[in-house]
C-alpha atoms as a PDB file:
ATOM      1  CA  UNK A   1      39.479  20.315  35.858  1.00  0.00           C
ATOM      2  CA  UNK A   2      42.290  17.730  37.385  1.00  0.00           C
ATOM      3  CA  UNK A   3      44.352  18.306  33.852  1.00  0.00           C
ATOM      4  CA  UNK A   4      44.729  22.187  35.437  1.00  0.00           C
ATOM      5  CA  UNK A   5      46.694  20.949  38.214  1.00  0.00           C
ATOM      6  CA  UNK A   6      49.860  23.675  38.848  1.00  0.00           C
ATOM      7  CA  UNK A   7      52.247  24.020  41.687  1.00  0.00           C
ATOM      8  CA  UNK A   8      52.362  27.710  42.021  1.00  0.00           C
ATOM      9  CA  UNK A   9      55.648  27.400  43.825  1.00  0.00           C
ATOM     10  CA  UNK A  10      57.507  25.316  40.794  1.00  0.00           C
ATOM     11  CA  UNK A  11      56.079  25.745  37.270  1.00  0.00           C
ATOM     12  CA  UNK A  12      58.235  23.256  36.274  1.00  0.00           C
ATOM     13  CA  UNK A  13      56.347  20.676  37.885  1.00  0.00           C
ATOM     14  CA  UNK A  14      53.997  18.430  36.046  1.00  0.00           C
ATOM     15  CA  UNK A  15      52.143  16.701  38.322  1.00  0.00           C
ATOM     16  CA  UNK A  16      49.887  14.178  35.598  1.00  0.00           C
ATOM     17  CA  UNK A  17      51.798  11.561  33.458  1.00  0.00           C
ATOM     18  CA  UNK A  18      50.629  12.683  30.495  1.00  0.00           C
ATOM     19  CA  UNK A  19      52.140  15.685  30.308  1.00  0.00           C
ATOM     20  CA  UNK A  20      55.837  14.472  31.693  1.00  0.00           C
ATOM     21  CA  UNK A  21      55.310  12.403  28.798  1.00  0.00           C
ATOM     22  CA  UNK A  22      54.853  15.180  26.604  1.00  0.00           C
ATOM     23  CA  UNK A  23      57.619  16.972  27.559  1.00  0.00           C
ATOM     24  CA  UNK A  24      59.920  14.002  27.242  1.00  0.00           C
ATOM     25  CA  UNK A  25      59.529  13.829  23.594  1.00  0.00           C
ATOM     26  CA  UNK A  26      59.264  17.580  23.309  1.00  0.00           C
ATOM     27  CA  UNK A  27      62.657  17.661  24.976  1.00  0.00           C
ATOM     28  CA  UNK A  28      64.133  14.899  23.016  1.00  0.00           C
ATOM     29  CA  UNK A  29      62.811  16.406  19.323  1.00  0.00           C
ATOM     30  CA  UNK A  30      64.913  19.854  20.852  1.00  0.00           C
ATOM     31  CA  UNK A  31      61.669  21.709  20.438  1.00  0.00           C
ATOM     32  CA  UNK A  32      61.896  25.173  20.927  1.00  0.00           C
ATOM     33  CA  UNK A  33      58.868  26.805  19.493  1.00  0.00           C
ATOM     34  CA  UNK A  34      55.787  24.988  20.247  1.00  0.00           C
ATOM     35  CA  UNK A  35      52.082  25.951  19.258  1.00  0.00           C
ATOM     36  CA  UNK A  36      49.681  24.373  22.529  1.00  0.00           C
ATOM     37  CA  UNK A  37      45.878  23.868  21.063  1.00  0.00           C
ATOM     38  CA  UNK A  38      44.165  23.135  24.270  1.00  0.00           C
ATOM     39  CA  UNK A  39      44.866  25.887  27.290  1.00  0.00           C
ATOM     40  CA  UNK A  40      43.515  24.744  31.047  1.00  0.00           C
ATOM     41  CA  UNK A  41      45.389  26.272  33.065  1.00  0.00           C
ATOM     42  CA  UNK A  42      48.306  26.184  30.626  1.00  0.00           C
ATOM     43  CA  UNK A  43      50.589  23.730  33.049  1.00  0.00           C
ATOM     44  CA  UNK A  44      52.765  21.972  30.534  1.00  0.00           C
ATOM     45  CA  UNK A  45      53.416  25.400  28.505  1.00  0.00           C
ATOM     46  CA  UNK A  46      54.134  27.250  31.736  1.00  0.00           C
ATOM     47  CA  UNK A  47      56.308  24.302  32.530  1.00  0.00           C
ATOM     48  CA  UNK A  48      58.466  24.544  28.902  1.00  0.00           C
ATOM     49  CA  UNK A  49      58.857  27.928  29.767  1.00  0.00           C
ATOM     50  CA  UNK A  50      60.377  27.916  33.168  1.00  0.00           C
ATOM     51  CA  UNK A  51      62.917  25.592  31.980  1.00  0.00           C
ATOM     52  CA  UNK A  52      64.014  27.471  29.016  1.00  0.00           C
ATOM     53  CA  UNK A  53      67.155  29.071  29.993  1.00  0.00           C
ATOM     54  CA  UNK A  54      68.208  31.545  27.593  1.00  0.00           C
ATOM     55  CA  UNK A  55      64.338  32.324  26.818  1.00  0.00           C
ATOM     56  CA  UNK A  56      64.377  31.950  22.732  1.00  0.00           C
ATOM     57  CA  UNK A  57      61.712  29.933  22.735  1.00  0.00           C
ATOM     58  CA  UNK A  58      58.116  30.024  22.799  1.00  0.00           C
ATOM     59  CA  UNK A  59      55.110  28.303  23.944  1.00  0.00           C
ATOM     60  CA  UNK A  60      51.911  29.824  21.918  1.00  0.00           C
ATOM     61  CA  UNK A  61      48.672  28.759  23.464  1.00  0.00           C
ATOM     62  CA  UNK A  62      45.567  28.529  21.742  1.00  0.00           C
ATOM     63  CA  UNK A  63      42.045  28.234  24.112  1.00  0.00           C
ATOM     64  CA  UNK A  64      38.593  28.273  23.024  1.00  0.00           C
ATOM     65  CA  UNK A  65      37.329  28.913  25.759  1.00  0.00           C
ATOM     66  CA  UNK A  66      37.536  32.354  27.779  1.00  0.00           C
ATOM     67  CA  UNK A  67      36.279  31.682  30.710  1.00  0.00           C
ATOM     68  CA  UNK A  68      39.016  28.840  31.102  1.00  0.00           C
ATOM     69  CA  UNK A  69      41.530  31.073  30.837  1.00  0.00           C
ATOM     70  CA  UNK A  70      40.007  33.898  33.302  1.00  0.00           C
ATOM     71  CA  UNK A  71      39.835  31.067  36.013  1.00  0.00           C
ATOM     72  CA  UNK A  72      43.269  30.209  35.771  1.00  0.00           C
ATOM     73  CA  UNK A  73      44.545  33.665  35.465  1.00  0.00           C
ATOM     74  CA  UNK A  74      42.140  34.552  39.012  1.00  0.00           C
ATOM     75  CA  UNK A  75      43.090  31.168  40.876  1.00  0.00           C
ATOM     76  CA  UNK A  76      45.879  28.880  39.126  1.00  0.00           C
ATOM     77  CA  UNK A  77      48.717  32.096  38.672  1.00  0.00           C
ATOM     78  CA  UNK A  78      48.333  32.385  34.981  1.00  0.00           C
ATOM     79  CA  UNK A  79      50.628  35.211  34.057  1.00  0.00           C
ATOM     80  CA  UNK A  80      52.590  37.149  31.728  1.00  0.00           C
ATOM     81  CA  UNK A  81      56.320  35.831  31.591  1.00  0.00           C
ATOM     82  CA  UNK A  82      58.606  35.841  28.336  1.00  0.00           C
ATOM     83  CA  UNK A  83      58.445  32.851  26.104  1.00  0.00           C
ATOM     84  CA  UNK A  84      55.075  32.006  27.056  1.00  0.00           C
ATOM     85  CA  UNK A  85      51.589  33.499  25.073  1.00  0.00           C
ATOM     86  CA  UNK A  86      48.188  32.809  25.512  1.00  0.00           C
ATOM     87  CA  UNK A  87      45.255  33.873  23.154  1.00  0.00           C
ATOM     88  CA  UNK A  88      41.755  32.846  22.918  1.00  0.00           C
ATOM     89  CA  UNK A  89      41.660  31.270  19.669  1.00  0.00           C
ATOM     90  CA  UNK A  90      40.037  28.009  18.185  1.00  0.00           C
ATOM     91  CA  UNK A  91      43.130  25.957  17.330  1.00  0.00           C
ATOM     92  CA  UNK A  92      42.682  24.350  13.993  1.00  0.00           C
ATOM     93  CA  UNK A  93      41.541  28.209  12.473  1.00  0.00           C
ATOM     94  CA  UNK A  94      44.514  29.375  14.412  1.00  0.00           C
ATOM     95  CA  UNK A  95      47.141  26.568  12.514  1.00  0.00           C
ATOM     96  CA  UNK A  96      45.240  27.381   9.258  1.00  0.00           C
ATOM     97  CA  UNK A  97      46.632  31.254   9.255  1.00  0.00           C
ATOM     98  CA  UNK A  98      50.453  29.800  10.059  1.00  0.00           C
ATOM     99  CA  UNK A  99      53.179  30.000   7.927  1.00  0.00           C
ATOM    100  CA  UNK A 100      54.333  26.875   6.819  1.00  0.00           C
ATOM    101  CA  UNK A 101      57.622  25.314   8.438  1.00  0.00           C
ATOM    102  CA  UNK A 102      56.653  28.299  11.332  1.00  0.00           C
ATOM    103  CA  UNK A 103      56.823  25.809  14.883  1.00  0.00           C
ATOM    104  CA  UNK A 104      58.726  23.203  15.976  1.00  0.00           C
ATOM    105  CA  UNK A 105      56.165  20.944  16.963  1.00  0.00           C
ATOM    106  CA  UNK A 106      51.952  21.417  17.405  1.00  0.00           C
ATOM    107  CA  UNK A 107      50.596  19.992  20.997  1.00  0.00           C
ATOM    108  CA  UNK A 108      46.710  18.830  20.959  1.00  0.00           C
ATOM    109  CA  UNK A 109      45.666  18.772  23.989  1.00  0.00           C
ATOM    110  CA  UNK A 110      41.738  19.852  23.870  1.00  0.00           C
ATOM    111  CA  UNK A 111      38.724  18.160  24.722  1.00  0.00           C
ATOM    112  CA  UNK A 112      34.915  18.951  25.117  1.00  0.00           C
ATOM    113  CA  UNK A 113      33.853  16.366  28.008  1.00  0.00           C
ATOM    114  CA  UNK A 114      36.246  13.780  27.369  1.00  0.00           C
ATOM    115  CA  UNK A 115      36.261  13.589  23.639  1.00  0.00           C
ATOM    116  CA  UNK A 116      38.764  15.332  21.564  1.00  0.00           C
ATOM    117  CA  UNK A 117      36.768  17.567  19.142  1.00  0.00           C
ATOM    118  CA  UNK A 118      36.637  15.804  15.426  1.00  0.00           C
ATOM    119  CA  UNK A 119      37.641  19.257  13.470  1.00  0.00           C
ATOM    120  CA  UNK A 120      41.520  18.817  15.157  1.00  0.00           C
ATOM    121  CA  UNK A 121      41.353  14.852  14.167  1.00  0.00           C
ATOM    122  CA  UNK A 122      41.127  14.868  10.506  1.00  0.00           C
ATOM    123  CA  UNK A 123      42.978  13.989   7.744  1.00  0.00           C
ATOM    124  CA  UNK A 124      42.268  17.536   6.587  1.00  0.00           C
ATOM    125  CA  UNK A 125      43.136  18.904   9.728  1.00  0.00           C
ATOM    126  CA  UNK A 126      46.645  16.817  10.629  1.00  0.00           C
ATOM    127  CA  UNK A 127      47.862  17.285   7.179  1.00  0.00           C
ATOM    128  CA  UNK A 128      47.413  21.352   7.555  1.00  0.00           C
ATOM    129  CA  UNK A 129      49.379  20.458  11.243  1.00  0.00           C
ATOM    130  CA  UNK A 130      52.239  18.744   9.167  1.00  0.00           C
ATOM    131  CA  UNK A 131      52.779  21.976   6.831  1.00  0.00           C
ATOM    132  CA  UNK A 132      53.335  24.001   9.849  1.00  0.00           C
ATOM    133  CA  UNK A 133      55.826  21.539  12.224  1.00  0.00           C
ATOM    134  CA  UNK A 134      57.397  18.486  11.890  1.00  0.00           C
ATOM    135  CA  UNK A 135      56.083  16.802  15.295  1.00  0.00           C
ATOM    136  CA  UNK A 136      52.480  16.687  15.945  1.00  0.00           C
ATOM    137  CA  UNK A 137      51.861  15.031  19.592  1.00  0.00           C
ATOM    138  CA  UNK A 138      48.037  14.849  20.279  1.00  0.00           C
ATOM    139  CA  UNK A 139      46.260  13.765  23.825  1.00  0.00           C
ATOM    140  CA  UNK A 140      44.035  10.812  23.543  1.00  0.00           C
ATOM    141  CA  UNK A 141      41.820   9.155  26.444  1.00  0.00           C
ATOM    142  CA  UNK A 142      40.665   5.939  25.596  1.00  0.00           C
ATOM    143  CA  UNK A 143      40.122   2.639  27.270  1.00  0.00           C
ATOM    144  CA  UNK A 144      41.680  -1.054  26.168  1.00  0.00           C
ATOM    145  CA  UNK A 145      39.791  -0.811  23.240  1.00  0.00           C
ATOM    146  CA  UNK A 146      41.918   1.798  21.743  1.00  0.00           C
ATOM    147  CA  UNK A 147      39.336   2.722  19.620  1.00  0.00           C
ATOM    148  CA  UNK A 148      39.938   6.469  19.721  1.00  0.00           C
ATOM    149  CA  UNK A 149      43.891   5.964  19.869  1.00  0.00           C
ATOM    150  CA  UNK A 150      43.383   4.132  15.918  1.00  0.00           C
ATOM    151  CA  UNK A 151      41.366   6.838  14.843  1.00  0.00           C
ATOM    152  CA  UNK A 152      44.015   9.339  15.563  1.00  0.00           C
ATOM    153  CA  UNK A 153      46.734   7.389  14.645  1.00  0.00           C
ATOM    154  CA  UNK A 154      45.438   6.757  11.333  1.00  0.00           C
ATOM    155  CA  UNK A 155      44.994  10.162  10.517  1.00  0.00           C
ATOM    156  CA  UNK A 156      48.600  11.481  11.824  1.00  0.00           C
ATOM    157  CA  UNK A 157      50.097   8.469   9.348  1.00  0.00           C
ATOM    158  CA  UNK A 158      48.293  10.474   6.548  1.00  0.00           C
ATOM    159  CA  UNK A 159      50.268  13.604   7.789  1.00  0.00           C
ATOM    160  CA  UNK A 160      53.560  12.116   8.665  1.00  0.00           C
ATOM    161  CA  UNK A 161      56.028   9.416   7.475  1.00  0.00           C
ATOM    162  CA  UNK A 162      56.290   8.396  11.547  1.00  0.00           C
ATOM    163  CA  UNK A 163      53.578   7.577  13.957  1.00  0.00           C
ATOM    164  CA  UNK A 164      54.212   6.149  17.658  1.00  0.00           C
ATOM    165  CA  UNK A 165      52.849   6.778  21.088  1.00  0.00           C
ATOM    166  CA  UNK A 166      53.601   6.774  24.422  1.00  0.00           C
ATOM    167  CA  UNK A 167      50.930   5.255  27.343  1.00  0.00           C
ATOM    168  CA  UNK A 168      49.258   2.854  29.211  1.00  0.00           C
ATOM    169  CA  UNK A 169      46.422   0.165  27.972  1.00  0.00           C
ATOM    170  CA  UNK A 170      43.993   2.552  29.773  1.00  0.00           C
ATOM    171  CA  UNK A 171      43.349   6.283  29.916  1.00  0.00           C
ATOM    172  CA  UNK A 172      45.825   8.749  28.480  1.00  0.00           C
ATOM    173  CA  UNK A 173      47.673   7.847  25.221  1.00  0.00           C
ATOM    174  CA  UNK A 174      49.594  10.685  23.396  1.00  0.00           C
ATOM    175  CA  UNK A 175      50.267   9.874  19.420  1.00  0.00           C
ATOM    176  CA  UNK A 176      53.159  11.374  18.210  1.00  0.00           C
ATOM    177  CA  UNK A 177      53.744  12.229  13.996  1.00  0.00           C
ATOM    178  CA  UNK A 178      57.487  13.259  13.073  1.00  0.00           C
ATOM    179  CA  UNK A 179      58.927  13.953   9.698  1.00  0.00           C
ATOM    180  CA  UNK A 180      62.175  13.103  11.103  1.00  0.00           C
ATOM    181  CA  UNK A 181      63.602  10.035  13.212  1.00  0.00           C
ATOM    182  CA  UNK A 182      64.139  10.634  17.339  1.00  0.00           C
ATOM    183  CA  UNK A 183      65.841   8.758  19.796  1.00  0.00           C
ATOM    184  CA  UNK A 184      62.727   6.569  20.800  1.00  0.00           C
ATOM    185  CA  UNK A 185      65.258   4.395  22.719  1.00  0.00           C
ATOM    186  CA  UNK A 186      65.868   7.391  24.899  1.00  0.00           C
ATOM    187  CA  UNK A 187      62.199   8.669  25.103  1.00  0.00           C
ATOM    188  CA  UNK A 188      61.052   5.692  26.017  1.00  0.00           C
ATOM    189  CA  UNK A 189      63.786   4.464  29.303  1.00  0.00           C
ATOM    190  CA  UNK A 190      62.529   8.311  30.397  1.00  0.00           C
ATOM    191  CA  UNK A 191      58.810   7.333  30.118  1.00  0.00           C
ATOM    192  CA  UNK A 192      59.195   4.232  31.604  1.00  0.00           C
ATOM    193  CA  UNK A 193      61.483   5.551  34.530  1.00  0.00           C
ATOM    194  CA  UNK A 194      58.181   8.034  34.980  1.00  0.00           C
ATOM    195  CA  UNK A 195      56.359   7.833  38.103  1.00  0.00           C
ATOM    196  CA  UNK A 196      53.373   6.193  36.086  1.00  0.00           C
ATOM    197  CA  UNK A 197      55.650   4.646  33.353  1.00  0.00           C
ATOM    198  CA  UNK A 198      54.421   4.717  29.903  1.00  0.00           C
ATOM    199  CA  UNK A 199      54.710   2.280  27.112  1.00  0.00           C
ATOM    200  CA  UNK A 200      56.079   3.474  23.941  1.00  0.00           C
ATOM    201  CA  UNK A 201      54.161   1.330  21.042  1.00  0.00           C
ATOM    202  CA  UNK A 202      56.553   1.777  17.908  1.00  0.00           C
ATOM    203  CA  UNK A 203      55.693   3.065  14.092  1.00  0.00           C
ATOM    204  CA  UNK A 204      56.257  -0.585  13.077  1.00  0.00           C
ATOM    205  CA  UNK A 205      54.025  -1.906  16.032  1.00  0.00           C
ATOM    206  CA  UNK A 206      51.495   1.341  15.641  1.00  0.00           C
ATOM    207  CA  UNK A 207      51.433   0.474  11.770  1.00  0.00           C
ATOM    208  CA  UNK A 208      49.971  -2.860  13.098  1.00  0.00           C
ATOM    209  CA  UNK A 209      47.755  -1.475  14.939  1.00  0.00           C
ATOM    210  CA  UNK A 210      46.085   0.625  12.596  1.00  0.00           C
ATOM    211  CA  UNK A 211      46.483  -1.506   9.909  1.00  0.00           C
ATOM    212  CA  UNK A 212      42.528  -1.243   7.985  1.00  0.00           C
ATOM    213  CA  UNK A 213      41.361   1.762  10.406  1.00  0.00           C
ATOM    214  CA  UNK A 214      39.836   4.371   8.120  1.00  0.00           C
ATOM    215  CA  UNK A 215      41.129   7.874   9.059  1.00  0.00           C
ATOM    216  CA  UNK A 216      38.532  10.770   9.203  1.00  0.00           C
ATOM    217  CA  UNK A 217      37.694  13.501   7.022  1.00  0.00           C
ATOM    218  CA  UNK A 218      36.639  16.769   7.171  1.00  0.00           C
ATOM    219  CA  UNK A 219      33.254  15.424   5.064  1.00  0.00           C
ATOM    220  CA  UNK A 220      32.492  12.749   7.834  1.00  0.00           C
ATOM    221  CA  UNK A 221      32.196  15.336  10.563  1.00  0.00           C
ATOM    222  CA  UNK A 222      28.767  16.630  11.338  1.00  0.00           C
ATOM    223  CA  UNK A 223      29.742  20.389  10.686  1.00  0.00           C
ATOM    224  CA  UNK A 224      32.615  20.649   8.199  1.00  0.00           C
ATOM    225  CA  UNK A 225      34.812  23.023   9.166  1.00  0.00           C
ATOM    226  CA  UNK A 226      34.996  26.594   7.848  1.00  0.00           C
ATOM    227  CA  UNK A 227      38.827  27.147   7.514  1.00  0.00           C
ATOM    228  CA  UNK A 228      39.442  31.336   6.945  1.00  0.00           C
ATOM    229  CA  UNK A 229      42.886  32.049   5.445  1.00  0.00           C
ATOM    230  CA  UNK A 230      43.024  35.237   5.562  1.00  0.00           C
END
């Protein structure tokens, strides 16, 4: 998978957009403790790690998918190191069994082909994201339509008072919910100063947007998800 890229030599290097762009709002919201739904090769939570100095943080990865996570332990250098955890897990089960107020922010970053899967999109789903962090930052790929990038959007404004994102017209978009205000001034001169600059479209200019999109539900999903709480 291109997404698994990682320099072996410097963890700290991010070599797609989307995930510089990540980490510029992750940097800017002072996220320590950050929950990763979506492994690969775990680049951008290898990355966090590496460049926390004092290690008190953590970056808790969630992947679905064992065999993705044996590959990059065999070939990409996936291992152990201090303030970084990986566990095969299915992500939105995995939120549902957090403590509430228990991460700094939630990173979606999981597809199957190149959709994201409809169980981590919901109202139902977001919301249960919004009792456990305050940020919510979630991957789309979409084209100028921006079809896909409503859909989220509209669901993250039924989770959080803020909704923005950061990308181009095409390809990767990453929708951002915060309960609190950041310095979108700042994360935006640092997207745009990015190799492949992004855009960052505002709440006010996202509420556009979205404006008459209908969010979806758990019910509108083909298999409803089965949430275990215990």
């Amino acid at each position: 998978m291109d997404a698994s890229y990682v320099d072996l030599a410097d963890p700290s290097h991010l070599e797609f957009d989307y995930m510089r762009w990540m980490r510029n709002v992750l940097q800017a919201a002072r996220a320590r403790r950050v929950l990763h739904v979506g492994g690969g090769a775990c680049a951008l939570p290898r990355a966090l790690a590496a460049e926390d100095s004092d290690r008190t943080g953590l970056q808790q990865v969630c992947e679905v998918d064992p065999e993705v996570l044996a590959l990059a332990r065999e070939h990409l250098g996936l291992r152990r190191v201090r303030g970084l955890r990986v566990r095969v897990a299915e992500g939105r089960t995995y939120i549902a069994r957090q403590p509430a107020a228990s991460w700094d922010a939630v990173a979606i970053d999981a597809f199957v082909a190149a959709s994201l899967p409809r169980r981590l999109i919901t109202v139902q789903a977001l919301c249960d994201v919004a009792r456990v962090a305050p940020l919510a930052l979630v991957n789309v790929l979409d084209d100028r339509s921006a079809r896909e990038v409503r859909l989220v959007a509209a669901a993250i404004s039924a989770a959080y008072p803020r909704v923005w994102a950061l990308g181009g017209r095409t390809g990767n978009t990453i929708v951002v919910g915060s309960a609190s205000r950041l310095q979108l001034d700042r994360i935006a001169a640092q997207s745009a100063a990015d190799p492949s600059p992004a855009r960052l479209t505002t709440p006010e200019a996202m509420a556009r947007m979205v404006g008459g999109t209908p969010p979806l539900r758990d019910e509108e999903i083909e298999e409803a998800p089965k949430i275990d709480n215990g």
